[in-house]
N, C-alpha and C. Protein backbone atom coordinates (compact mmCIF):
# COMPACT_ATOMS: atom_id res chain seq x y z
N UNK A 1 -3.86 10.04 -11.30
CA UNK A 1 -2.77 10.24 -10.36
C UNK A 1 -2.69 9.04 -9.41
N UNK A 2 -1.55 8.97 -9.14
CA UNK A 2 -1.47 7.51 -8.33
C UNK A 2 -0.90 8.27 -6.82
N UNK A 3 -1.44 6.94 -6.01
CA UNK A 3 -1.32 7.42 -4.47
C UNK A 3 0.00 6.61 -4.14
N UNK A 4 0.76 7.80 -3.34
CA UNK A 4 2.25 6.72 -3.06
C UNK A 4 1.85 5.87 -1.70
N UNK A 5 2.65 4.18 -1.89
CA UNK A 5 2.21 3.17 -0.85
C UNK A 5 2.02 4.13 0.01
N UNK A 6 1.83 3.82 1.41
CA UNK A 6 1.62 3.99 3.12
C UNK A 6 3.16 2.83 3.51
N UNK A 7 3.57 2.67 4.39
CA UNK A 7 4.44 2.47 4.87
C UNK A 7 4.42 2.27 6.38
N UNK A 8 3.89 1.35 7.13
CA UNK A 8 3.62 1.11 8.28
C UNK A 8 4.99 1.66 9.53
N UNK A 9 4.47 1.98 10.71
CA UNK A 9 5.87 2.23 11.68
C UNK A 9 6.15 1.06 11.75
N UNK A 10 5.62 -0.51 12.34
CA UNK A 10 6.06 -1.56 12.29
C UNK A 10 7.18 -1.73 11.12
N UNK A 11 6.90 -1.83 9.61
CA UNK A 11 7.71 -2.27 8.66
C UNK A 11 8.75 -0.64 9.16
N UNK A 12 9.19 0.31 9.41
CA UNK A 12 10.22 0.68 9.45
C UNK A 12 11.28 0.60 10.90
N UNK A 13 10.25 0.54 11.48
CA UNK A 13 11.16 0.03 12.64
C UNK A 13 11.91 -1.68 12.53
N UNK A 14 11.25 -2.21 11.64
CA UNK A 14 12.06 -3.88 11.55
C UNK A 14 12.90 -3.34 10.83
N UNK A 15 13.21 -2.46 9.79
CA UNK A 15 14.08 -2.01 8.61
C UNK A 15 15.16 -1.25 9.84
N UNK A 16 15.27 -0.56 10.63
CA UNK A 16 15.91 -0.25 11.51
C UNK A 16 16.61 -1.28 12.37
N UNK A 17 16.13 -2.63 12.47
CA UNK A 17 16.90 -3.27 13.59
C UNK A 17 17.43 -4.12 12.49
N UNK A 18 17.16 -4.17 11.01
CA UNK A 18 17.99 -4.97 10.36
C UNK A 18 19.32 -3.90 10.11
N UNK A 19 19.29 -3.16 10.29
CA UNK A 19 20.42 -1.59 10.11
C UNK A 19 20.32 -1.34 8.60
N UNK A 20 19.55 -1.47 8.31
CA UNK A 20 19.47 -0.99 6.50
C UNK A 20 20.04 -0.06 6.10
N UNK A 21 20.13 1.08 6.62
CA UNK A 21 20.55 2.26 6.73
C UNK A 21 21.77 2.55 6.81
N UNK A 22 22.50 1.92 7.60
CA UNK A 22 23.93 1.65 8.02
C UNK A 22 24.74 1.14 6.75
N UNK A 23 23.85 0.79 5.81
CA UNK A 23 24.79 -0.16 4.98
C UNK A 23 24.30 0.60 3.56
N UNK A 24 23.43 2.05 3.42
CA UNK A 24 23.38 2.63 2.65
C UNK A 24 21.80 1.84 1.60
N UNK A 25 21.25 1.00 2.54
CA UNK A 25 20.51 0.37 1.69
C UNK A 25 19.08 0.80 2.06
N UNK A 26 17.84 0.55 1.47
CA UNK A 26 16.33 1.15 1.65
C UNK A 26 15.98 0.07 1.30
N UNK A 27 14.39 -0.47 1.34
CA UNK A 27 13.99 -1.63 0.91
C UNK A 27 12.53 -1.52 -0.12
N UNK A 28 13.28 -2.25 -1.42
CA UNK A 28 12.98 -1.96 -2.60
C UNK A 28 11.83 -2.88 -2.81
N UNK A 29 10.42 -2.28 -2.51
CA UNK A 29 8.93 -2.86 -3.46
C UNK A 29 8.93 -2.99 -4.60
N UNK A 30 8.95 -3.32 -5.54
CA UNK A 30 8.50 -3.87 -6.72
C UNK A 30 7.78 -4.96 -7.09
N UNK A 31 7.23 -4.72 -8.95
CA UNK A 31 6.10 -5.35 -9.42
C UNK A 31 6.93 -5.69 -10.38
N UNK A 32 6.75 -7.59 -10.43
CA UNK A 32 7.09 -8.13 -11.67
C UNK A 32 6.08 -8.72 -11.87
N UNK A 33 6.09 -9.15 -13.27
CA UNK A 33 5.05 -9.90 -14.23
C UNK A 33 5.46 -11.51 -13.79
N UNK A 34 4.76 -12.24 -13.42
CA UNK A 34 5.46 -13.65 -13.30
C UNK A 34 4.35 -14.39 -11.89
N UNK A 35 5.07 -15.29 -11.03
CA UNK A 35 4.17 -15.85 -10.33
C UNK A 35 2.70 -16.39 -10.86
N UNK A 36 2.49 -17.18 -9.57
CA UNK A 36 1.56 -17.61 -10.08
C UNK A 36 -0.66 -17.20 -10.26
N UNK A 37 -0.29 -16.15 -10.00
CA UNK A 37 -1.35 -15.46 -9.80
C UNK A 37 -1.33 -14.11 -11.00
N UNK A 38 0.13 -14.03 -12.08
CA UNK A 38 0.15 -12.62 -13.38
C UNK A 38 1.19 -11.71 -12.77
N UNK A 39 1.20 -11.30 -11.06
CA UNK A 39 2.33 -10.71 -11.01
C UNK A 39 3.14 -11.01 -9.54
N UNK A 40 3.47 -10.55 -9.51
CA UNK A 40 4.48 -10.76 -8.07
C UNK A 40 5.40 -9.72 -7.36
N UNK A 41 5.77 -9.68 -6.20
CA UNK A 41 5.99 -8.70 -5.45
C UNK A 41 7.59 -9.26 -5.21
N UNK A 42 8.81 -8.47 -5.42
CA UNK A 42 9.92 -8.72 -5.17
C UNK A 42 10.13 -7.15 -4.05
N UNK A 43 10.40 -8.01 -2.85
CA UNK A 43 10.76 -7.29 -2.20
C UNK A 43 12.22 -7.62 -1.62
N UNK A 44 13.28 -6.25 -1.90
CA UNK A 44 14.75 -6.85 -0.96
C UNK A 44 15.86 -5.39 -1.04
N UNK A 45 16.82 -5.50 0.21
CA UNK A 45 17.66 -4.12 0.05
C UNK A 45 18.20 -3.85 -0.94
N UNK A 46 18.12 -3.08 -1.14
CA UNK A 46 18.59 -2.12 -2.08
C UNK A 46 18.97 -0.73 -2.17
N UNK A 47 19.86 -0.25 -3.17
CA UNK A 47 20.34 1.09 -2.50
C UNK A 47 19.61 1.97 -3.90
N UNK A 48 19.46 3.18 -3.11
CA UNK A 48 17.86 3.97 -4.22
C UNK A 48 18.78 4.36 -5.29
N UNK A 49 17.75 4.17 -6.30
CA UNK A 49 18.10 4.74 -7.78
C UNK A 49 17.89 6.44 -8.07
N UNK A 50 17.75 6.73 -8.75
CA UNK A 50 17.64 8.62 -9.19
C UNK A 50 15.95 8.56 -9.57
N UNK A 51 15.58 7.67 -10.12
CA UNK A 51 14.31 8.24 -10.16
C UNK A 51 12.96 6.82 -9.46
N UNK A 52 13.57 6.60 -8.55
CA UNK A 52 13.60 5.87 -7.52
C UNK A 52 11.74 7.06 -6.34
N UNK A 53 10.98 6.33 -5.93
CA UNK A 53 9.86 7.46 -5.35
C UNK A 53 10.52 6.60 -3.63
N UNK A 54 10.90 7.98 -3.28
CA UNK A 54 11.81 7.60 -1.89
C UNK A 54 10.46 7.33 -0.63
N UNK A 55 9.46 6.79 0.02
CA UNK A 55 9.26 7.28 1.21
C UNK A 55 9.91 6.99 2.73
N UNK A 56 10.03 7.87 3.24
CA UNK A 56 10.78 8.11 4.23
C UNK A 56 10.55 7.41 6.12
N UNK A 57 10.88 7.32 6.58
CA UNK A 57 10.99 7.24 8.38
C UNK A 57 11.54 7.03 8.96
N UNK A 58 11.62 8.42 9.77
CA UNK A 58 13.08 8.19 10.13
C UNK A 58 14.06 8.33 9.63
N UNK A 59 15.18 7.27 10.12
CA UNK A 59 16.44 7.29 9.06
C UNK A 59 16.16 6.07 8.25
N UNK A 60 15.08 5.14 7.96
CA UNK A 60 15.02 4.28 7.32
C UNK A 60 14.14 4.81 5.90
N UNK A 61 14.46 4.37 4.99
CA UNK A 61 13.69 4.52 3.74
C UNK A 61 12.86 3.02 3.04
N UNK A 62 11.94 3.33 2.26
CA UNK A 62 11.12 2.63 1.35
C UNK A 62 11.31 2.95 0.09
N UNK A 63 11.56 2.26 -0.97
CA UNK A 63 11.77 2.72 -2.33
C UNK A 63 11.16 1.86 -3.50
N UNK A 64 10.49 2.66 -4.33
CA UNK A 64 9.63 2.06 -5.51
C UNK A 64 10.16 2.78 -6.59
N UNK A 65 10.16 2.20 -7.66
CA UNK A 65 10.67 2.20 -9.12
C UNK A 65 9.38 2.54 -10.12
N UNK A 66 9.65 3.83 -10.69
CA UNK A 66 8.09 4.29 -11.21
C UNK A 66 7.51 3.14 -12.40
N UNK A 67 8.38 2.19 -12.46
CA UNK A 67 7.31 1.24 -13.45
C UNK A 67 6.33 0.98 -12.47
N UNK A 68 6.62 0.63 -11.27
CA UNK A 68 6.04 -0.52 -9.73
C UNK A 68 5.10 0.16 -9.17
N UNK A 69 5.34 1.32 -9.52
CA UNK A 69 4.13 2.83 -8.58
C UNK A 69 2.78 2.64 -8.96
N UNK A 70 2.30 2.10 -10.33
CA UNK A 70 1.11 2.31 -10.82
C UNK A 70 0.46 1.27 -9.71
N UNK A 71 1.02 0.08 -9.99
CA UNK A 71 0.39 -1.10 -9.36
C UNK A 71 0.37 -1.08 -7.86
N UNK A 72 1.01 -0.62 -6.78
CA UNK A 72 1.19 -0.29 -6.02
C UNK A 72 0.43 1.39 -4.89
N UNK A 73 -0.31 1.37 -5.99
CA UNK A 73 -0.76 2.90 -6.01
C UNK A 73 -2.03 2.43 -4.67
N UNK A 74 -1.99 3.06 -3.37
CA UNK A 74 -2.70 3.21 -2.34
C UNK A 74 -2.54 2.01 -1.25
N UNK A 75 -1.13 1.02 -1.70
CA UNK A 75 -1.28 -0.14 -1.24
C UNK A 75 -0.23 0.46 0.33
N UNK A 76 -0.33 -0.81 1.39
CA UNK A 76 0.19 -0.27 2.89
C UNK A 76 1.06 -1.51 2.67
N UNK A 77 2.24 -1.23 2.96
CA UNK A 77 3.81 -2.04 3.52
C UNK A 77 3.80 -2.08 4.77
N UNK A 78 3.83 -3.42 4.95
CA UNK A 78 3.81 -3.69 6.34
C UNK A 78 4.88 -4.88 6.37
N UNK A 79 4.90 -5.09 8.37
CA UNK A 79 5.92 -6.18 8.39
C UNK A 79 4.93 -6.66 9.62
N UNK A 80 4.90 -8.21 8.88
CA UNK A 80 4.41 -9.27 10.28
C UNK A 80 4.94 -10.20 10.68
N UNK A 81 4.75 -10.48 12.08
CA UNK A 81 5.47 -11.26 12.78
C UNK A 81 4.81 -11.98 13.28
N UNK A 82 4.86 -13.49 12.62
CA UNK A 82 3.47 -14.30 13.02
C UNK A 82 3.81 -15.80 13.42
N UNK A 83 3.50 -16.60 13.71
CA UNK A 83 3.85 -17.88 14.33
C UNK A 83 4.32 -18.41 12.43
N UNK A 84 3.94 -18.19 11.71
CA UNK A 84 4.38 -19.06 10.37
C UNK A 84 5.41 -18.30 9.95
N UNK A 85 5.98 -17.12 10.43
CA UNK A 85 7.12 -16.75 9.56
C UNK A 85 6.72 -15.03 10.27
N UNK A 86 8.20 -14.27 9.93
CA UNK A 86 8.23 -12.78 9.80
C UNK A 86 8.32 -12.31 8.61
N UNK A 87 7.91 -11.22 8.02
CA UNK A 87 8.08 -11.29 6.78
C UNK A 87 7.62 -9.41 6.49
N UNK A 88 7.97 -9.02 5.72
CA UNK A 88 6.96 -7.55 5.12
C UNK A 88 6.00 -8.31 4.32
N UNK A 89 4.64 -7.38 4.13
CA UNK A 89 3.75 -7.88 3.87
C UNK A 89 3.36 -6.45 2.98
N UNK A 90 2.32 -6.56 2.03
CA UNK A 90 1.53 -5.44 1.29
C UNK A 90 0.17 -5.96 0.98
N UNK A 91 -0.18 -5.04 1.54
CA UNK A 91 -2.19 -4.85 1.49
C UNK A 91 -2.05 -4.04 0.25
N UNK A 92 -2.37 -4.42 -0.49
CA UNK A 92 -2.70 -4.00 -2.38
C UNK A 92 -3.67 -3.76 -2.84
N UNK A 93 -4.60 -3.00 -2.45
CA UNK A 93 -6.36 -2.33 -3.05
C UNK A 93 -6.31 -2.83 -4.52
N UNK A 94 -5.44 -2.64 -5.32
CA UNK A 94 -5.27 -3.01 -6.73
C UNK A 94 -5.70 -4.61 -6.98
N UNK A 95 -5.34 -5.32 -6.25
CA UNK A 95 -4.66 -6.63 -6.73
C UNK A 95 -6.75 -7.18 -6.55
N UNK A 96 -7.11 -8.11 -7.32
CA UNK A 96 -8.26 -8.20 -7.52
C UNK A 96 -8.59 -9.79 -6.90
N UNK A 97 -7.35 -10.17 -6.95
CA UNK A 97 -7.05 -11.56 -6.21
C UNK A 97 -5.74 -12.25 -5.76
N UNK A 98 -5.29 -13.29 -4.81
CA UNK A 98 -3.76 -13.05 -4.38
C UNK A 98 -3.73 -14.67 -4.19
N UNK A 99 -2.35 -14.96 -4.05
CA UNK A 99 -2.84 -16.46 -4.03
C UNK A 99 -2.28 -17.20 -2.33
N UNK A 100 -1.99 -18.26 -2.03
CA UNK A 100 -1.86 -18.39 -0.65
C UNK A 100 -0.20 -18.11 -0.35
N UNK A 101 1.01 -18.12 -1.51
CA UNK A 101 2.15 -17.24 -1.01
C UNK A 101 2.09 -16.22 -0.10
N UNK A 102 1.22 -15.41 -0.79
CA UNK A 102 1.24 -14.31 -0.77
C UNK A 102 2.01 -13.11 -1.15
N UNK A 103 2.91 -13.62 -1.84
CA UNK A 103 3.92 -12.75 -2.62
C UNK A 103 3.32 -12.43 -4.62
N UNK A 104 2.04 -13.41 -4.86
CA UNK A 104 1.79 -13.20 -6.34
C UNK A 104 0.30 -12.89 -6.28
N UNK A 105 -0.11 -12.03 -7.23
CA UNK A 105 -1.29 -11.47 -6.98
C UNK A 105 -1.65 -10.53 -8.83
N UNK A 106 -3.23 -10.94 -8.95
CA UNK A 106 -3.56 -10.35 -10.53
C UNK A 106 -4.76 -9.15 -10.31
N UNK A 107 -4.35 -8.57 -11.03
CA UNK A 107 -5.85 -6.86 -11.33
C UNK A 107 -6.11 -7.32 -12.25
């Protein structure tokens, strides 16, 4: 059984001042095969699919695509705001190594 992400208040409150919501959109985690580390993390709005794993806050949503769930299984969505950039971020228990993007990462 897989554990659905965690979802930080930080990352939904930035999803709130971008108005995501307003525009019918949630922001879509996913796992592609590619990058330079085997896979990679595409994260961007999107409006949820039907079999789409919704988590919720608030009026803002998070949405994963059950191919993306396995890999993703116990990982925390977050958003940081740091002198090199703002950005959402994911802490990935899975990922066995990540590279200095930080967007590509291999199990």
């Amino acid at each position: 059984m897989h554990l659905p992400p965690k979802v930080t208040d930080r990352a939904f409150a930035r999803l709130a001042e971008i108005g995501a919501r307003t525009d019918g959109k949630a922001l879509r985690v996913a796992v592609e095969g590619g990058g330079c580390s085997g896979f990679q993390y595409e994260i961007k709005l999107d409006a949820p699919a039907d079999d789409d794993l919704v988590i919720a806050g608030g009026d803002e949503q998070v949405i994963v695509d059950p191919v993306s769930l396995p890999f993703l299984s116990g990982a925390v969505i977050d958003f940081s705001d740091e002198l090199i950039g703002a950005r959402f971020v994911i802490e990935n228990p899975n990922a066995t190594s990540s590279c200095g993007c930080g967007t590509s990462f291999s199990i």
